[in-house]
N, C-alpha and C. Protein backbone atom coordinates (compact mmCIF):
# COMPACT_ATOMS: atom_id res chain seq x y z
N UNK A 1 -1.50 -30.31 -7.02
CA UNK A 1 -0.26 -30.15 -7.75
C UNK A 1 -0.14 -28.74 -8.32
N UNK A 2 -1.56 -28.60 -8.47
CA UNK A 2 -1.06 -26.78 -9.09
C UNK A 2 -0.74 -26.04 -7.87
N UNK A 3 -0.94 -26.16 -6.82
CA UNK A 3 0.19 -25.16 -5.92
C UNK A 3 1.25 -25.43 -5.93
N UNK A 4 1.39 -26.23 -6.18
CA UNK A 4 3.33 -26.84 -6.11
C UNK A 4 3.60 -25.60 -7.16
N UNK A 5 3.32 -25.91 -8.56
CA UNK A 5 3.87 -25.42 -9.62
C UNK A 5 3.46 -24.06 -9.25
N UNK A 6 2.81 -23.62 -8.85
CA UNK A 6 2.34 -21.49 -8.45
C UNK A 6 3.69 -21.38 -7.81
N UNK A 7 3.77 -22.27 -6.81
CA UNK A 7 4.89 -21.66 -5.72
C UNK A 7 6.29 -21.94 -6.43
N UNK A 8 6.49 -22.78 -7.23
CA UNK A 8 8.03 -23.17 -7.70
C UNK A 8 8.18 -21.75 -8.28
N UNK A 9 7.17 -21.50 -9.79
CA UNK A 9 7.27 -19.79 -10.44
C UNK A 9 7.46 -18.79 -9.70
N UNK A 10 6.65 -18.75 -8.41
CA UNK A 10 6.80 -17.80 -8.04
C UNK A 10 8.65 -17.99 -7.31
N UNK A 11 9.02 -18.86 -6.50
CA UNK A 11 10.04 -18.83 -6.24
C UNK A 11 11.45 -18.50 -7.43
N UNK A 12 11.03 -19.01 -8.69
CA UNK A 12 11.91 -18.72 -10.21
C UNK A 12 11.91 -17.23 -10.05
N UNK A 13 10.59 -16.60 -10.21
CA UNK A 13 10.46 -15.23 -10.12
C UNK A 13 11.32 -14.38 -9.04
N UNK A 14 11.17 -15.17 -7.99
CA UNK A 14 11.73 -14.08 -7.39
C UNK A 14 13.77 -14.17 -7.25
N UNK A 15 13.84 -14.45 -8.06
CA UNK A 15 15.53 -15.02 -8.62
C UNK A 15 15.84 -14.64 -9.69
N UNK A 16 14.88 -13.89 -10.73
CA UNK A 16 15.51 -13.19 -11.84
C UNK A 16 16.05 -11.89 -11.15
N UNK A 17 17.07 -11.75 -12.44
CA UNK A 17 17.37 -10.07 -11.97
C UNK A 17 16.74 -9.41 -12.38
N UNK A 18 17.12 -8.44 -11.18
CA UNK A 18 16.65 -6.64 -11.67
C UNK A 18 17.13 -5.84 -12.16
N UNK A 19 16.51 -4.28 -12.22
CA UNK A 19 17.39 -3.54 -13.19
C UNK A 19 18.63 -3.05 -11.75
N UNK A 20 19.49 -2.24 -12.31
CA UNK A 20 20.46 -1.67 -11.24
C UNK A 20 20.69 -0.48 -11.88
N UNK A 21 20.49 0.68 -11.49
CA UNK A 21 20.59 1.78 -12.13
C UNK A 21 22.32 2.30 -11.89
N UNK A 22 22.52 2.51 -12.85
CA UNK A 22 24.02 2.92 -12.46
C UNK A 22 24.36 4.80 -12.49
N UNK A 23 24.85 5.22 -11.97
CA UNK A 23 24.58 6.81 -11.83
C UNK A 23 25.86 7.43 -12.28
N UNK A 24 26.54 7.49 -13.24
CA UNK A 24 27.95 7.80 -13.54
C UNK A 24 27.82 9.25 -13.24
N UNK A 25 29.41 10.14 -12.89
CA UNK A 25 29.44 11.45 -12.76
C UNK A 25 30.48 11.59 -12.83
N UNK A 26 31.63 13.07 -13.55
CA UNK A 26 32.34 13.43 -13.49
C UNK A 26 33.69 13.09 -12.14
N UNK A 27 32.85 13.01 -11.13
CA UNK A 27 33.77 12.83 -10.05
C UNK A 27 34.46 11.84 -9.65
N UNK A 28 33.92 10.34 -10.20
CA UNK A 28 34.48 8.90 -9.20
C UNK A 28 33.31 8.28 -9.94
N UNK A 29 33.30 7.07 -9.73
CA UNK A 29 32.82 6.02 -9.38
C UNK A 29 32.20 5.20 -8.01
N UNK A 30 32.26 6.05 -6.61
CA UNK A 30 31.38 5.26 -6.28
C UNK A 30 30.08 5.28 -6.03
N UNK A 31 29.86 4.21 -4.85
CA UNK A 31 28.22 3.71 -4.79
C UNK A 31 27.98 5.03 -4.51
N UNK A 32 26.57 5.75 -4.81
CA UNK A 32 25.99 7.37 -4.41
C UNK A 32 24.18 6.76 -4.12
N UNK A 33 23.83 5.22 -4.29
CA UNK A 33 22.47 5.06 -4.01
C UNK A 33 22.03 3.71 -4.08
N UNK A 34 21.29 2.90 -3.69
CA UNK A 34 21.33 1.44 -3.92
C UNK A 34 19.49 1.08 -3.45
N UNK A 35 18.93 0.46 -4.57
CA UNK A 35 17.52 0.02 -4.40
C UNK A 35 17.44 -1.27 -4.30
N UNK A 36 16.62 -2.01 -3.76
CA UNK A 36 16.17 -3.03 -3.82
C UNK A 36 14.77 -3.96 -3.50
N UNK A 37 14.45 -4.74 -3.75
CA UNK A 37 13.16 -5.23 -3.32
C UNK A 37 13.13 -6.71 -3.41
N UNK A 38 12.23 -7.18 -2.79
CA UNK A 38 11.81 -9.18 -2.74
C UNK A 38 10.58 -8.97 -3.45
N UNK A 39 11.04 -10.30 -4.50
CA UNK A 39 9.41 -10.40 -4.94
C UNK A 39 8.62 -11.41 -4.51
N UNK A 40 7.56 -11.06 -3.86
CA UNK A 40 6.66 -12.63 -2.93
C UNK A 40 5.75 -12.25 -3.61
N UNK A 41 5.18 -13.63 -3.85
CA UNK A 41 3.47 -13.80 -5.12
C UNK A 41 3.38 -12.87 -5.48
N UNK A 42 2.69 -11.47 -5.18
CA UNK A 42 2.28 -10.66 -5.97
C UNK A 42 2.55 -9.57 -5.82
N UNK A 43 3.48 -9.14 -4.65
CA UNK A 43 4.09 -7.86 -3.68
C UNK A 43 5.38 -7.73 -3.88
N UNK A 44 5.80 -6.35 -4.25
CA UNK A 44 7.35 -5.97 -4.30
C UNK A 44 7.34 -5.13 -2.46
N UNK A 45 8.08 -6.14 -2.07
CA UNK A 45 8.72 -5.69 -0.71
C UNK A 45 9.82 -4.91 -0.90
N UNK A 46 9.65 -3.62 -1.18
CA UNK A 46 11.38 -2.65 -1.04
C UNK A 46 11.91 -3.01 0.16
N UNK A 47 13.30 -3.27 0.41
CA UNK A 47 13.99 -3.79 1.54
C UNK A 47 14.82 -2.75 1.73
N UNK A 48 15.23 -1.72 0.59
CA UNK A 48 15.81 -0.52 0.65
C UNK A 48 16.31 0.52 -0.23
N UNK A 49 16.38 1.14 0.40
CA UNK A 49 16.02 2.56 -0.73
C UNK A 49 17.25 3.73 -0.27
N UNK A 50 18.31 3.93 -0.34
CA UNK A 50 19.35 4.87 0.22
C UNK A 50 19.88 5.44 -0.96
N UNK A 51 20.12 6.57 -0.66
CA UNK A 51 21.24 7.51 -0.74
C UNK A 51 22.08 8.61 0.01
N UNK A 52 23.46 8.50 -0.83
CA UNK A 52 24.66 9.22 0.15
C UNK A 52 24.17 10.21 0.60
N UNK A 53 24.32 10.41 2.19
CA UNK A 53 23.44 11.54 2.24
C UNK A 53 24.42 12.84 1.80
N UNK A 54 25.87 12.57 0.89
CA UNK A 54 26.18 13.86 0.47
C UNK A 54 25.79 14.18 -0.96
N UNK A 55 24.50 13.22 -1.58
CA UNK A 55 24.16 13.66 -2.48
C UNK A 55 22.34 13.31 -2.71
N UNK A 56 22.10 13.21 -1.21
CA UNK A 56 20.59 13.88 -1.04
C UNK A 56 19.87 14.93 -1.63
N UNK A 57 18.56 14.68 -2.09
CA UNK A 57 18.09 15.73 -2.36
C UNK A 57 18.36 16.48 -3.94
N UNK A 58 18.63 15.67 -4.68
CA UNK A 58 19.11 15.65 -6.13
C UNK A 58 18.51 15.35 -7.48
N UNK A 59 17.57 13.95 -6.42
CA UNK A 59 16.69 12.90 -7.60
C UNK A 59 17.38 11.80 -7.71
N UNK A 60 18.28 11.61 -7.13
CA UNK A 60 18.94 10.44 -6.62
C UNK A 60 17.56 9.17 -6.20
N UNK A 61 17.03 9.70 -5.11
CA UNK A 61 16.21 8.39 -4.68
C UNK A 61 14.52 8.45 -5.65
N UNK A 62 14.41 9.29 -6.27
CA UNK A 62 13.24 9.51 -7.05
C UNK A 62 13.99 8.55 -8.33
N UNK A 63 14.86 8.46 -8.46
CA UNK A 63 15.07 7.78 -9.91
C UNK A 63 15.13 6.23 -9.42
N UNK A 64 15.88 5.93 -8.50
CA UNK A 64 15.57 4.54 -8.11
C UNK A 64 14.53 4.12 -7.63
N UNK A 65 13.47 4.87 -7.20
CA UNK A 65 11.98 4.30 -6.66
C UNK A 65 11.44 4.05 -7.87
N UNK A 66 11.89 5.10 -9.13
CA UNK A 66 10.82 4.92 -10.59
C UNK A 66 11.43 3.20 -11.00
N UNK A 67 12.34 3.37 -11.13
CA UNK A 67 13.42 2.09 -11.58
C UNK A 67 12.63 0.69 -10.71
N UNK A 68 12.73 0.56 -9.49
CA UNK A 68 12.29 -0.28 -8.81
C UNK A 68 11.09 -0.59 -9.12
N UNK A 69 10.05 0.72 -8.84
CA UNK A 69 8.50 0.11 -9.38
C UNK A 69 8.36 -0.19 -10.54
N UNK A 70 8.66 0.50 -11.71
CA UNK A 70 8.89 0.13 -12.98
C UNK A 70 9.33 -1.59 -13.32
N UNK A 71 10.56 -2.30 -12.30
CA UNK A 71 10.57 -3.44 -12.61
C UNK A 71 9.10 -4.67 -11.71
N UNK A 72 9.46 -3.90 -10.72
CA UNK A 72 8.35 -4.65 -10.39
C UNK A 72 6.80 -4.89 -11.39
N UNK A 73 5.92 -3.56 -11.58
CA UNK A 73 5.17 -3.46 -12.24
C UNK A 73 5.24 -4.61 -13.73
N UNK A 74 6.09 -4.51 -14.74
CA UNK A 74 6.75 -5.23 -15.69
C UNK A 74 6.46 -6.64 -15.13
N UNK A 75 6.84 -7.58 -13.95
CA UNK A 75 7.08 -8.52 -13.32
C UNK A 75 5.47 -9.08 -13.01
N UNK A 76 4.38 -7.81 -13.71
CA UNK A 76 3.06 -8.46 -13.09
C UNK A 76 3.28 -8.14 -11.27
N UNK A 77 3.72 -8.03 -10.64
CA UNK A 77 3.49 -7.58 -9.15
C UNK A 77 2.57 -6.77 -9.03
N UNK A 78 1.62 -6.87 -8.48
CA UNK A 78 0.36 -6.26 -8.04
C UNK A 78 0.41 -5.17 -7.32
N UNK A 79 1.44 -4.82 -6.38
CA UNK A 79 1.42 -4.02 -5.01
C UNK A 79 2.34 -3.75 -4.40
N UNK A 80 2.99 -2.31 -3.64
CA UNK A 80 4.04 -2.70 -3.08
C UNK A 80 3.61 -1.90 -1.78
N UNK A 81 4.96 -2.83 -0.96
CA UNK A 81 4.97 -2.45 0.32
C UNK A 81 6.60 -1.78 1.29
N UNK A 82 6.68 -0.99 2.30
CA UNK A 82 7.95 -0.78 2.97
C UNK A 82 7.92 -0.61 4.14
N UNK A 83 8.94 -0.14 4.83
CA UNK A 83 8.48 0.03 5.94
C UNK A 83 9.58 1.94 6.02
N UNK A 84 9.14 2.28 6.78
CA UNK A 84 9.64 4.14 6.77
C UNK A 84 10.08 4.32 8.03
N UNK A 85 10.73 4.96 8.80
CA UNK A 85 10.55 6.27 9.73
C UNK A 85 9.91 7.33 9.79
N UNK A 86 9.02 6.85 10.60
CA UNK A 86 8.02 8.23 11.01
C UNK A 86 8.77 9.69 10.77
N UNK A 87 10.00 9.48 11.94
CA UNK A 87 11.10 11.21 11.65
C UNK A 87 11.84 11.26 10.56
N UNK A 88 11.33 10.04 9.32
CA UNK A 88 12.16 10.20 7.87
C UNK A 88 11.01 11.25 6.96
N UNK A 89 11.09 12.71 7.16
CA UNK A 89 10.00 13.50 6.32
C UNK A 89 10.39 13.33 4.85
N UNK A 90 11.55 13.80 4.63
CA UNK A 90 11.55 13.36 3.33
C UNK A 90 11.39 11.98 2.42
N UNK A 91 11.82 11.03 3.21
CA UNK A 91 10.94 9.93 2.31
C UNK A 91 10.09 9.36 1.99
N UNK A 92 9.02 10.15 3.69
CA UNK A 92 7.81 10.11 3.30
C UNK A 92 7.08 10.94 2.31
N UNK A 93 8.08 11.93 1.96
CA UNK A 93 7.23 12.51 0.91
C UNK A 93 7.57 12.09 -0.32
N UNK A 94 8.84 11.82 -0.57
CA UNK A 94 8.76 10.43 -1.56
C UNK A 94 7.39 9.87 -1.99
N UNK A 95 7.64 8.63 -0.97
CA UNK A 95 6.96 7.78 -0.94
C UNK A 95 5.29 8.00 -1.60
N UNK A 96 5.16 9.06 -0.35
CA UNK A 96 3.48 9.84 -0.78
C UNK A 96 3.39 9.97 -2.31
N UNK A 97 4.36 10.32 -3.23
CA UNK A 97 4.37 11.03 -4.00
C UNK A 97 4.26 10.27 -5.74
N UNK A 98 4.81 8.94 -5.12
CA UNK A 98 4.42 8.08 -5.73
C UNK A 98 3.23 6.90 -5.34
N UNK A 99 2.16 7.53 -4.60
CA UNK A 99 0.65 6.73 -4.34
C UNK A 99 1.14 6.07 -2.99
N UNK A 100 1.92 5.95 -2.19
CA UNK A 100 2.26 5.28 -1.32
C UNK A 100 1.54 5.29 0.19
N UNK A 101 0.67 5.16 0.80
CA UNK A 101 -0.39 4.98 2.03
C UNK A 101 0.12 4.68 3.07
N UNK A 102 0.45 5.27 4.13
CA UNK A 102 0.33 5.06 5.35
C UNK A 102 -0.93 3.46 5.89
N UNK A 103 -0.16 2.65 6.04
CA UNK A 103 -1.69 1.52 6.68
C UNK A 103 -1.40 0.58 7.41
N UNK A 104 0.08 1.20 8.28
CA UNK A 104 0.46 0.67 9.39
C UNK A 104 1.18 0.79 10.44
N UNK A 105 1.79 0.29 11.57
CA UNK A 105 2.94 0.40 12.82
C UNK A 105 3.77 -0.24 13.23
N UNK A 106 4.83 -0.66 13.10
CA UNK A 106 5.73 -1.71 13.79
C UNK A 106 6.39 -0.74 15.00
N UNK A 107 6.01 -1.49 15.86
CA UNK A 107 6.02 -0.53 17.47
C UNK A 107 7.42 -1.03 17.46
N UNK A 108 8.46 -0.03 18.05
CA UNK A 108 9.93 -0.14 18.33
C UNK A 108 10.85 -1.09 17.34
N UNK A 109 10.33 -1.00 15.97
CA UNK A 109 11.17 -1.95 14.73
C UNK A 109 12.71 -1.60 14.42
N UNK A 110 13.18 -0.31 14.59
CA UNK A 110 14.32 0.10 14.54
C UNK A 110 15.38 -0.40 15.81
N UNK A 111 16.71 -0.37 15.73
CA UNK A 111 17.02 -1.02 17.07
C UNK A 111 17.52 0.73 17.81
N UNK A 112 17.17 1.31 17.52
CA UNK A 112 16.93 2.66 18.68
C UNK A 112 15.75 2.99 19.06
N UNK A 113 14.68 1.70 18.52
CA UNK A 113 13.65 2.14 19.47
C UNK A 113 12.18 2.45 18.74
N UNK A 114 12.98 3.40 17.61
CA UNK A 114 11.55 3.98 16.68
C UNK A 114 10.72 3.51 16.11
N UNK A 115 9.90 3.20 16.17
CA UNK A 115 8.56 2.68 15.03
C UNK A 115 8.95 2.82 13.75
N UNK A 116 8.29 2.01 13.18
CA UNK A 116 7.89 1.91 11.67
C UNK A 116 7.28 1.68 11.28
N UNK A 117 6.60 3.41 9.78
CA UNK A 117 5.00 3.05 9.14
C UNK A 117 5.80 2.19 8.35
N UNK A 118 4.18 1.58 7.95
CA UNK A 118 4.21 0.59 7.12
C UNK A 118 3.64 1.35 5.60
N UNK A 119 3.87 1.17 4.64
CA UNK A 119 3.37 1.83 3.60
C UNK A 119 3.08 0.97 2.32
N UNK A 120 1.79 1.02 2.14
CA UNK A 120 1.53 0.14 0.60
C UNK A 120 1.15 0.83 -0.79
N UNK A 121 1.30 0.80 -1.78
CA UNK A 121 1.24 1.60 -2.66
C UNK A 121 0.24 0.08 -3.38
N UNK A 122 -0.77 0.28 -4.01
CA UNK A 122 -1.68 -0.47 -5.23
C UNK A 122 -1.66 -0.64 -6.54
N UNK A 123 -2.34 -1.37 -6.81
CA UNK A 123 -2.36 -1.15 -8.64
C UNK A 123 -0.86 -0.55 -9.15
N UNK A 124 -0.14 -1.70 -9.07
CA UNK A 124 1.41 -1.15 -10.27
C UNK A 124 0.77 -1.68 -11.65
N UNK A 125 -0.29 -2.53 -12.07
CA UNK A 125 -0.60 -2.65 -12.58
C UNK A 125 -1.26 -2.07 -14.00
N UNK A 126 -2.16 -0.70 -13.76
CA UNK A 126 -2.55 0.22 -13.72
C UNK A 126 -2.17 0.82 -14.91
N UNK A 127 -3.17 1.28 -16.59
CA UNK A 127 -2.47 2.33 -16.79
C UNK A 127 -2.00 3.62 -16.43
N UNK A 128 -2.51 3.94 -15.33
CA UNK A 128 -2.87 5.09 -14.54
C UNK A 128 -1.29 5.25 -14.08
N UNK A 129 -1.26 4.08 -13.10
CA UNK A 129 0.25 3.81 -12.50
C UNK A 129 1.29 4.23 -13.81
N UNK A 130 1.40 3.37 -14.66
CA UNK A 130 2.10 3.10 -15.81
C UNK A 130 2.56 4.56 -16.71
N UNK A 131 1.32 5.78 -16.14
CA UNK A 131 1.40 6.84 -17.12
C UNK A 131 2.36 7.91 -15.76
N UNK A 132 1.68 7.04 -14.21
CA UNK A 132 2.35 8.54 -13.28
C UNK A 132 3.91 7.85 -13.57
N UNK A 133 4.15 6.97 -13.40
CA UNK A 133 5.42 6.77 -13.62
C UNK A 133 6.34 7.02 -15.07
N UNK A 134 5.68 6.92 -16.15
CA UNK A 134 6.46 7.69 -16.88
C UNK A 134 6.78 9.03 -16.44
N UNK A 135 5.91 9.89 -15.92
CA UNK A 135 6.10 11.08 -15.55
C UNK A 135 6.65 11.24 -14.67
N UNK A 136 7.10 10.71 -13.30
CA UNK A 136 8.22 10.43 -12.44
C UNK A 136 9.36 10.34 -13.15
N UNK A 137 9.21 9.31 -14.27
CA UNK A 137 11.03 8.98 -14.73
C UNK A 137 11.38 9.84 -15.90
N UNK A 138 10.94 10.76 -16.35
CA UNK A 138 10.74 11.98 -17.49
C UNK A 138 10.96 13.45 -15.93
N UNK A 139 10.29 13.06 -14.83
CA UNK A 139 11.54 14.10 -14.15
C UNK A 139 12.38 14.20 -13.68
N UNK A 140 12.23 12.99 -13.00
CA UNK A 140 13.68 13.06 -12.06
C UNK A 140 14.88 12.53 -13.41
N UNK A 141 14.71 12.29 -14.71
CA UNK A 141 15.82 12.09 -15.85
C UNK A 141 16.16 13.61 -16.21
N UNK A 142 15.37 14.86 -16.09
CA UNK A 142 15.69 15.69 -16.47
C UNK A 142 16.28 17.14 -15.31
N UNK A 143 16.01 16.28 -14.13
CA UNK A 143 16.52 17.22 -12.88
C UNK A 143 18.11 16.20 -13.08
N UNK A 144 18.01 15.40 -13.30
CA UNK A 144 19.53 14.31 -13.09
C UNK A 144 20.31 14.96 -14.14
N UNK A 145 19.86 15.20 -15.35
CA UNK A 145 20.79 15.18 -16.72
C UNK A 145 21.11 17.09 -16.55
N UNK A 146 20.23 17.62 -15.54
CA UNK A 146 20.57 19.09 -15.50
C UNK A 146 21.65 19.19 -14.28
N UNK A 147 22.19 18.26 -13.65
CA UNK A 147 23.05 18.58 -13.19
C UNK A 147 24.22 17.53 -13.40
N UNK A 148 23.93 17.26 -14.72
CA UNK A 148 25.68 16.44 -15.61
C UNK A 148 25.39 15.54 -15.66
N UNK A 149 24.77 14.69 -14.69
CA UNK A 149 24.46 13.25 -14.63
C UNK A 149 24.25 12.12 -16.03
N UNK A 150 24.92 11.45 -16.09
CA UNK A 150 24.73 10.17 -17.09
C UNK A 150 24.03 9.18 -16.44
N UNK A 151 23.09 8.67 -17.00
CA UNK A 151 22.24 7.46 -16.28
C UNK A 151 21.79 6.51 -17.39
N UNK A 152 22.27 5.17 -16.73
CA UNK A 152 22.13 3.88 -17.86
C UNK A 152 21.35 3.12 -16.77
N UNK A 153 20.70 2.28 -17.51
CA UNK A 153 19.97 1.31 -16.63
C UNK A 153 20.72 0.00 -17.29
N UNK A 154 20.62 -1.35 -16.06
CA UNK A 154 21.06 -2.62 -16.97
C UNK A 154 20.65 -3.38 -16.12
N UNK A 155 20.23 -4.50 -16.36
CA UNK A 155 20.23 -5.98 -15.28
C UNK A 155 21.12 -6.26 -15.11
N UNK A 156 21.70 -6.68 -13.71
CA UNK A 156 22.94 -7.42 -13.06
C UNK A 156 22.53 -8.62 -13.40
N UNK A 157 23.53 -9.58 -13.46
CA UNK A 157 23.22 -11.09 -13.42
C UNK A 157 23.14 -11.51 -12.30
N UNK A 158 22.65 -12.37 -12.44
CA UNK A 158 22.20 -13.10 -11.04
C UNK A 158 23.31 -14.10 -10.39
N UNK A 159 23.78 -14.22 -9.40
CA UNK A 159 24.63 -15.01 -8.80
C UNK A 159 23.90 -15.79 -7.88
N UNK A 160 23.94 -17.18 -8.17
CA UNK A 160 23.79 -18.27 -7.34
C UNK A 160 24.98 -19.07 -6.99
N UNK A 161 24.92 -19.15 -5.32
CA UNK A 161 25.62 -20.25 -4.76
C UNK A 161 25.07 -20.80 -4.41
């Protein structure tokens, strides 16, 4: 019976909300970046990580990777995992940049063909983790706020049908 009840929590768990970073700017309102992840037992699966590519290269996707691991970590999640493009350099350096490992291949996963590393990052747990990531979200808040940027964080509610 106690697996029943592990797996029900964990299924509760993975149905709360997350944070959603909202990116306000002088110009408009729209979408400019969108994160997300699944939470299974003990692994934050990022499912995706974009931004416009007319506002690449900004701190745009450095602020939502902090945001993402940050909730995960909080959530007790142990570990995370994604999957990349090999010819994506910049997000692999992302990625790298926040502890993230190369420690795998999905042969032709893209539907043009390309592979995909697999990448796991450890210990979100970690004060270690806990301290690089303040320092991730203390820069990319101050490369964001140097170029006008307003940034609020909030949980969306959750919608069930």
């Amino acid at each position: 019976m106690a697996d029943l009840k592990t797996a029900s929590d964990s299924e509760d768990a993975e149905l709360q909300p997350g944070p959603a970073s909202e990116l306000d700017h002088s110009d408009g309102s729209a979408l400019l970046g969108l994160g997300c992840y699944w939470a299974i037992l003990d692994e934050a699966h990022i499912t995706v990580l974009a931004v416009d590519p007319r506002y690449q290269r900004r701190g745009l996707g450095k602020w939502l990777l902090v945001n993402l691991l940050t909730d995960a970590s909080e959530r007790a999640l142990t570990r995370a995992t994604l999957e990349v493009r090999p010819s994506n350099s910049r997000a692999l350096a992302l990625y790298e940049s926040f502890g993230f490992e190369t420690l795998g291949r999905r042969r032709r996963y893209y539907a043009d063909g390309e592979d995909a590393l697999i990448l796991w990052r450890k210990s979100l747990k970690t004060a270690e983790f806990r301290d690089q990531l303040q320092q991730q979200r203390s820069a990319a808040s101050h490369r964001l706020e140097r170029q006008g940027w307003q940034i609020t964080n909030k949980k969306l509610p959750l919608n069930r049908t």
